[in-house]
C-alpha atoms as a PDB file:
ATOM      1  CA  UNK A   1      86.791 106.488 110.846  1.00  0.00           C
ATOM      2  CA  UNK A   2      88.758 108.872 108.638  1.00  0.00           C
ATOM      3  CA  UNK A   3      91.611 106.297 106.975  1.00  0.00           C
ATOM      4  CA  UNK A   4      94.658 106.787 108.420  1.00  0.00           C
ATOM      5  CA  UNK A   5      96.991 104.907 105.973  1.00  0.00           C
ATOM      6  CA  UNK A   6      99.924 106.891 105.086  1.00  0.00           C
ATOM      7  CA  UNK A   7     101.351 104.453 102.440  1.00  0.00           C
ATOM      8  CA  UNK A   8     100.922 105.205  99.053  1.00  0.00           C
ATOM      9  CA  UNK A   9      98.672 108.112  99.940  1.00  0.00           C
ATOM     10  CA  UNK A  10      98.977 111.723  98.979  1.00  0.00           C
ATOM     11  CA  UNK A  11      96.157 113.024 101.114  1.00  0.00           C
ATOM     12  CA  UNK A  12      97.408 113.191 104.299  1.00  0.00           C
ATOM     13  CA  UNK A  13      94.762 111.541 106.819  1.00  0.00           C
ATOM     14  CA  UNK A  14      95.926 114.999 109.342  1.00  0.00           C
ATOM     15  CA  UNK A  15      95.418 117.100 106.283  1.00  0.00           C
ATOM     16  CA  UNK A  16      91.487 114.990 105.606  1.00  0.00           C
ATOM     17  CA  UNK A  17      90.505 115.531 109.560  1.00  0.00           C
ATOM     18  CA  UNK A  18      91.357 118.943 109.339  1.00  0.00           C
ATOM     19  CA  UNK A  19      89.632 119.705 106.232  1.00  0.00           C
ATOM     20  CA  UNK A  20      86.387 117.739 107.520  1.00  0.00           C
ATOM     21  CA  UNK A  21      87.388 119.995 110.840  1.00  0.00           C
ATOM     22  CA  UNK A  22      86.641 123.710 109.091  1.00  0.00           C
ATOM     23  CA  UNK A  23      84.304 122.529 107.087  1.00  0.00           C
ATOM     24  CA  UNK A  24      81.532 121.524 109.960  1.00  0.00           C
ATOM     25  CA  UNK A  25      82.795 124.505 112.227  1.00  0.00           C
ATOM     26  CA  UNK A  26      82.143 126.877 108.777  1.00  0.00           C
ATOM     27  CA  UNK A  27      78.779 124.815 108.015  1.00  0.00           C
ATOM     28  CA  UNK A  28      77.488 124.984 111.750  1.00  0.00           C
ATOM     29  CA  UNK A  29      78.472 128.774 111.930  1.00  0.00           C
ATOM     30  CA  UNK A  30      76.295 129.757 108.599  1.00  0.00           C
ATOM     31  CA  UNK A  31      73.763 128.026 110.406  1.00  0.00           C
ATOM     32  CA  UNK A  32      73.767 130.190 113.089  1.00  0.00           C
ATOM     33  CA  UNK A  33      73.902 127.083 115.810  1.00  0.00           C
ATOM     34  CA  UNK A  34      75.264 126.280 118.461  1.00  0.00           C
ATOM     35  CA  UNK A  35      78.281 123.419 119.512  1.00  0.00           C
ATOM     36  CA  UNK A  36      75.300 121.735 121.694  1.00  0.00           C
ATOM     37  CA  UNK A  37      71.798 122.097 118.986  1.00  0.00           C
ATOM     38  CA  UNK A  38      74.380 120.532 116.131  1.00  0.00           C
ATOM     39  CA  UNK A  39      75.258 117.846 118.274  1.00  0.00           C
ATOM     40  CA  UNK A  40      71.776 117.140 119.471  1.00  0.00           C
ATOM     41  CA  UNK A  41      70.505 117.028 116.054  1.00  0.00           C
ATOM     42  CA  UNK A  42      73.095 114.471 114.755  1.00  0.00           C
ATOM     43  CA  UNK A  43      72.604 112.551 117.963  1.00  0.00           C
ATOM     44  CA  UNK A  44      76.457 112.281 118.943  1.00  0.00           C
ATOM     45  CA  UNK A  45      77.716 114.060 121.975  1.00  0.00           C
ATOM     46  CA  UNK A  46      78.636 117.750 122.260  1.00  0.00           C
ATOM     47  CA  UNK A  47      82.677 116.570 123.105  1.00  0.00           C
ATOM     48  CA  UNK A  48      82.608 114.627 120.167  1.00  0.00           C
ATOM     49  CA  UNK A  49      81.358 117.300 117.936  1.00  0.00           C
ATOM     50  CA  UNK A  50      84.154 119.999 119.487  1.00  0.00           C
ATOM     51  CA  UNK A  51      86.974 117.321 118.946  1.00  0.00           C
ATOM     52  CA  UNK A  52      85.496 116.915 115.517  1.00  0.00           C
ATOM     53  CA  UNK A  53      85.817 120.842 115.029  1.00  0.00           C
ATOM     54  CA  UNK A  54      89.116 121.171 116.482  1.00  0.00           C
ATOM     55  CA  UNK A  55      90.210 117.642 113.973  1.00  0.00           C
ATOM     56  CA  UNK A  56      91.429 115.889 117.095  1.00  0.00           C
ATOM     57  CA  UNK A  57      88.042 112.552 116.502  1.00  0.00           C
ATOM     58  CA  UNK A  58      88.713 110.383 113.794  1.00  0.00           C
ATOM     59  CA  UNK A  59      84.684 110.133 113.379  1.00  0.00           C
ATOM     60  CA  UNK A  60      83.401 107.171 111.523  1.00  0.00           C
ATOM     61  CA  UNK A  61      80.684 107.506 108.400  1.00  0.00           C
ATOM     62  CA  UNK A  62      78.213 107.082 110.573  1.00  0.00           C
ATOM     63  CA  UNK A  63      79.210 109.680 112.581  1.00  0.00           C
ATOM     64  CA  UNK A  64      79.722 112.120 109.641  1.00  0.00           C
ATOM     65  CA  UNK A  65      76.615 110.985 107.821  1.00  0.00           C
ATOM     66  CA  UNK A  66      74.557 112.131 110.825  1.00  0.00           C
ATOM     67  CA  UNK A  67      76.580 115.564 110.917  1.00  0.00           C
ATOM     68  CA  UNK A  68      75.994 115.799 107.302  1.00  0.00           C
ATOM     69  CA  UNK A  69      72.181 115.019 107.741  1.00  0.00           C
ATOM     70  CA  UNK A  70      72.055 117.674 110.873  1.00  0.00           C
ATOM     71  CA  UNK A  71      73.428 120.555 108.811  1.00  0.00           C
ATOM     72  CA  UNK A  72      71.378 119.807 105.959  1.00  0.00           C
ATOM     73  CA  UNK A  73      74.129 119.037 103.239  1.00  0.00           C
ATOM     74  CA  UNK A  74      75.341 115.950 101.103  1.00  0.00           C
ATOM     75  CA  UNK A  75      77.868 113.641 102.795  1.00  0.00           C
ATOM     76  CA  UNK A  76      80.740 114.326 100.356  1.00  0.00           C
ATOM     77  CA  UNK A  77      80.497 117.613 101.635  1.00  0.00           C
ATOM     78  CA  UNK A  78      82.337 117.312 104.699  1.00  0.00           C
ATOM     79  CA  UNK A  79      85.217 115.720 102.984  1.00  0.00           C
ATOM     80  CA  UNK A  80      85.506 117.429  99.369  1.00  0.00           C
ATOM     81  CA  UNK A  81      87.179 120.854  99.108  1.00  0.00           C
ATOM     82  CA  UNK A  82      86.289 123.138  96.415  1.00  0.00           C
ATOM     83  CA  UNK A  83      86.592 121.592  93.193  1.00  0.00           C
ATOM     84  CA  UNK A  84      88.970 122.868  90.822  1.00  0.00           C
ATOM     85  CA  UNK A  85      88.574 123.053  86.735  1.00  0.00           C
ATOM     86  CA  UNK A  86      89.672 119.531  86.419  1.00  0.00           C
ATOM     87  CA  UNK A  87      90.057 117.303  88.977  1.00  0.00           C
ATOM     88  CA  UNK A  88      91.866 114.193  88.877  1.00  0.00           C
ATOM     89  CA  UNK A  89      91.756 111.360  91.844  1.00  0.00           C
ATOM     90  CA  UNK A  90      94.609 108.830  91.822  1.00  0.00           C
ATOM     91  CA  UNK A  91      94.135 105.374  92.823  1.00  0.00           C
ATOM     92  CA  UNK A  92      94.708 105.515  96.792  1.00  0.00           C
ATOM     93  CA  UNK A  93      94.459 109.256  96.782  1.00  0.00           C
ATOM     94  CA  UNK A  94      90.697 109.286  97.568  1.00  0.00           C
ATOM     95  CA  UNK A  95      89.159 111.200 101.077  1.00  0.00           C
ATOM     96  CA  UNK A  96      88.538 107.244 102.595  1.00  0.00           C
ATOM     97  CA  UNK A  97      86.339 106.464 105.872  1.00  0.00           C
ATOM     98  CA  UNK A  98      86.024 103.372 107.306  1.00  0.00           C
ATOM     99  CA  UNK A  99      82.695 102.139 108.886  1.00  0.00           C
ATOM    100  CA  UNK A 100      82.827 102.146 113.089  1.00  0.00           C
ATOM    101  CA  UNK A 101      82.226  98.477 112.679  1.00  0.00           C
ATOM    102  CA  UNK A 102      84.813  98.266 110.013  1.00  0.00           C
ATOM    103  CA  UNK A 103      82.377  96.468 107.454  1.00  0.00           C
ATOM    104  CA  UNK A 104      82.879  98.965 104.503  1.00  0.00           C
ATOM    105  CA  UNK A 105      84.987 101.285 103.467  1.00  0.00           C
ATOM    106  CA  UNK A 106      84.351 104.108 100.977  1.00  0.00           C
ATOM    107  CA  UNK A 107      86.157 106.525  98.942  1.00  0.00           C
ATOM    108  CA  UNK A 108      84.496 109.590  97.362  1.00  0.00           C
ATOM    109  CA  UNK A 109      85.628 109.580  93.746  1.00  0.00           C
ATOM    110  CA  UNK A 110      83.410 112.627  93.010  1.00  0.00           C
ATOM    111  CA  UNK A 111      81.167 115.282  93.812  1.00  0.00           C
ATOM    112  CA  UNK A 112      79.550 117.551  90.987  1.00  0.00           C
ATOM    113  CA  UNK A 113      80.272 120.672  93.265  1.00  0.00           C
ATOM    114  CA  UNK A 114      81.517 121.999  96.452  1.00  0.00           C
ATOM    115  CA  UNK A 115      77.701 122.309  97.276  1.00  0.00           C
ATOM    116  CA  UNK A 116      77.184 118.312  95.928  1.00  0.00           C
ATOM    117  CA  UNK A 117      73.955 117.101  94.385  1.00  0.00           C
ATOM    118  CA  UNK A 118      75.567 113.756  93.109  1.00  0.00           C
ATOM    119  CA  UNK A 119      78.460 111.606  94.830  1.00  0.00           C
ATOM    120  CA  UNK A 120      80.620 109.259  93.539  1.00  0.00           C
ATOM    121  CA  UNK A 121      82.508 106.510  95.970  1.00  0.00           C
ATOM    122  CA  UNK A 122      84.186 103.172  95.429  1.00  0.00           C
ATOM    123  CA  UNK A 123      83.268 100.922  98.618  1.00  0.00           C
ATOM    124  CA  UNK A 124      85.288  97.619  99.770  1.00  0.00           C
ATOM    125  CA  UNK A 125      83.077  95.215 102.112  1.00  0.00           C
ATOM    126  CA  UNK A 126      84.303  92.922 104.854  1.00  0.00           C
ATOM    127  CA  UNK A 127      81.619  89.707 104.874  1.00  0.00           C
ATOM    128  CA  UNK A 128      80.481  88.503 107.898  1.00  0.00           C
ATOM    129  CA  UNK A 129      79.467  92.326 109.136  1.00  0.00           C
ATOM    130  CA  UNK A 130      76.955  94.383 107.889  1.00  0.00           C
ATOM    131  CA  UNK A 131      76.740  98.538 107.175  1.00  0.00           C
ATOM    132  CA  UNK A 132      73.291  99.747 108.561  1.00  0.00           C
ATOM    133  CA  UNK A 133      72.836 103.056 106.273  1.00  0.00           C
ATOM    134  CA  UNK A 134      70.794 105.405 108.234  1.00  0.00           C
ATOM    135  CA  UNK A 135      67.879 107.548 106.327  1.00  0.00           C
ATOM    136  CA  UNK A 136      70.001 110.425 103.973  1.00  0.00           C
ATOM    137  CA  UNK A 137      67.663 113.290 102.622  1.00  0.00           C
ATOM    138  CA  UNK A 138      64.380 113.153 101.740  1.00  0.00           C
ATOM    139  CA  UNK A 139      63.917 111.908  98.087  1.00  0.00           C
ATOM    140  CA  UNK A 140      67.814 110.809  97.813  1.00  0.00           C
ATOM    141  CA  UNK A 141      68.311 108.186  95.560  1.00  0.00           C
ATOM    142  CA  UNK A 142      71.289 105.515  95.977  1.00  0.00           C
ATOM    143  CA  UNK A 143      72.946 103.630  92.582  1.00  0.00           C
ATOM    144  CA  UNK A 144      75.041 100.089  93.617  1.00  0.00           C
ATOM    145  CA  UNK A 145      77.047  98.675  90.892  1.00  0.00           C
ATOM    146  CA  UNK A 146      79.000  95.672  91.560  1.00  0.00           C
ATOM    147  CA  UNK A 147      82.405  94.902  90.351  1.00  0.00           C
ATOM    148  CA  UNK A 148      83.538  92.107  92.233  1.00  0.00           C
ATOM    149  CA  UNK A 149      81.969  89.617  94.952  1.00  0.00           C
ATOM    150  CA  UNK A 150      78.372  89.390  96.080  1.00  0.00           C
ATOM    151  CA  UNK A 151      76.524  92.083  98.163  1.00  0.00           C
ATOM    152  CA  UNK A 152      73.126  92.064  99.883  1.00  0.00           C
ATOM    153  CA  UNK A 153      72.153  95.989  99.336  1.00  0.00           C
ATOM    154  CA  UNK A 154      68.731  97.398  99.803  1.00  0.00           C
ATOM    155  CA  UNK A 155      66.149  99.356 102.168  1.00  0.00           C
ATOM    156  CA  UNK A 156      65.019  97.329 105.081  1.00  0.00           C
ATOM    157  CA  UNK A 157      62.744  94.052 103.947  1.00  0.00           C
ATOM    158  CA  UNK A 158      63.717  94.977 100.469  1.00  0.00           C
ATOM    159  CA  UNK A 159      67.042  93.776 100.136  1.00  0.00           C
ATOM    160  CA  UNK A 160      68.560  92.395  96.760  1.00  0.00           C
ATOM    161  CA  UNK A 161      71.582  90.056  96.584  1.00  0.00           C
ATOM    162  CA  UNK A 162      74.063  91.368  92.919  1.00  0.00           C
ATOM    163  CA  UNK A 163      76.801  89.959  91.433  1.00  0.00           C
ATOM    164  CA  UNK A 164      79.086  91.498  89.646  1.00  0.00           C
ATOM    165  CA  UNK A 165      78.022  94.029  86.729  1.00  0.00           C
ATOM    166  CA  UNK A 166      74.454  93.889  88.871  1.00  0.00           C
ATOM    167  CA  UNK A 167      73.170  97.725  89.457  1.00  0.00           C
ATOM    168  CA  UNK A 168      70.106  98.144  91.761  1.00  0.00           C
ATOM    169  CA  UNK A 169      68.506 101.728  92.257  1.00  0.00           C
ATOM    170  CA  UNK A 170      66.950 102.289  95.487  1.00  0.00           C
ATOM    171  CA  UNK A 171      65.205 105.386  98.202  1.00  0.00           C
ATOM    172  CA  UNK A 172      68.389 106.358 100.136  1.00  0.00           C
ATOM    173  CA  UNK A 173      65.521 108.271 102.348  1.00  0.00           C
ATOM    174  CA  UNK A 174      65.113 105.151 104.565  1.00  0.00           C
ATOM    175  CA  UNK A 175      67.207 103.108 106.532  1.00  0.00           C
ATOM    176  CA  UNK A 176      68.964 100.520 104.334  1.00  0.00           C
ATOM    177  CA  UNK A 177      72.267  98.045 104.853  1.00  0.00           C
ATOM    178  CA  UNK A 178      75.153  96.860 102.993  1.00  0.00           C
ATOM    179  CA  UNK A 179      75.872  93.246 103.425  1.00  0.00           C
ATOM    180  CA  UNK A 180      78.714  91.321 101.649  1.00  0.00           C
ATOM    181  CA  UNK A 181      78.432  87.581 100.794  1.00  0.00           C
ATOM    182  CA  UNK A 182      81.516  87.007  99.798  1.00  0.00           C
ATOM    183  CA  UNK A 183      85.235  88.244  99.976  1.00  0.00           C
ATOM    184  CA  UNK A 184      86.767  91.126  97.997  1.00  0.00           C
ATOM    185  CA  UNK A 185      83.557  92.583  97.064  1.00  0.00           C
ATOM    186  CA  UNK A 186      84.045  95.787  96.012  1.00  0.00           C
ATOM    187  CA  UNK A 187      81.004  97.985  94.418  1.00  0.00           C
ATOM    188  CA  UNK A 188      80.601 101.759  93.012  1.00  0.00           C
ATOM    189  CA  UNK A 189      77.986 103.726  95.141  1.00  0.00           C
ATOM    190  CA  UNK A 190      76.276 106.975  93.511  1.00  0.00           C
ATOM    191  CA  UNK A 191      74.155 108.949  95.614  1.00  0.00           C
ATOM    192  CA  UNK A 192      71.621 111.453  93.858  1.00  0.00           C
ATOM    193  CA  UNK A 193      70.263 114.462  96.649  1.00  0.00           C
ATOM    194  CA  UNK A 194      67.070 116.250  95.811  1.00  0.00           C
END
């Protein structure tokens, strides 16, 4: 779900649902599709999707990974305006979702353009849940680096357990999980799209 925190934070979380708002409604319109063929395609209901449009759902990153996936565009996309000349992103003032289940939260740090080939996020993980990534484009490739805790990261039956300063590199084009082992893990996530 889109964070809505208000303390300490410059982006308002009104000001993130709306922006996430106009930019599927604009995406799904140069598509030339329909309220009902985008929401079939991300497999989420058609009232969702409209409350999504209108920025009344606080959709989770699941949620937004499958619209993202659906139209065909990176998942920093939906949050990220266009980027200016220099852009600077104070600690707390990161777009943040949470996970449905609430396992892991992310914040994109970065996207090398409003059209994004390369994301940047900072993720916090709850232990005791897991994050079950669903398959992103074909040939994207994720980047976990560890800075604190332990996390279990990897494609299905190819997990690998890191500790801290522990990168792995793995096909983000499959379905894959986030697992931490131990509290106040935090890790940076890059994702690479074709």
């Amino acid at each position: 779900m889109l964070d809505d925190r208000t303390e300490g934070d410059v982006l308002d979380p009104g000001e993130l649902r709306q922006r996430v708002a106009g930019t599927v409604r604009d995406l799904r319109a140069r598509s030339g599709r329909s309220l009902a063929d985008l929401a079939t395609a991300a497999g989420i209901a058609k009232s969702t999707l409209h409350a999504i449009e209108t920025g009344e759902a606080n959709p989770g990153i699941e949620t937004l990974w499958s619209l993202a996936r659906a139209l065909g565009v990176p998942f920093g996309e939906l949050l990220e305006p266009a980027t200016p000349a220099v852009r600077v992103v104070r600690a707390g003032e990161a777009p943040q979702v949470v996970s449905e289940s609430g396992a892991m939260q992310a914040h994109l740090l970065a996207a090398t353009s409003h059209r994004a080939r390369v994301e940047v996020y900072s993720l916090a993980l709850q232990p005791g849940t897991a994050h079950d990534g669903q398959p992103h484009t074909d040939g994207t490739i994720e980047h976990v680096l560890v800075i604190a805790g332990e996390l279990q990261v990897g494609p299905g039956g190819a997990e690998v357990i890191l500790a801290p300063g522990d990168l792995a590199s793995f096909s983000g084009d499959r379905v894959h999980g986030y697992r931490a082992l131990a509290e106040g893990t935090e890790a940076v996530l890059v994702i690479e799209y074709p």
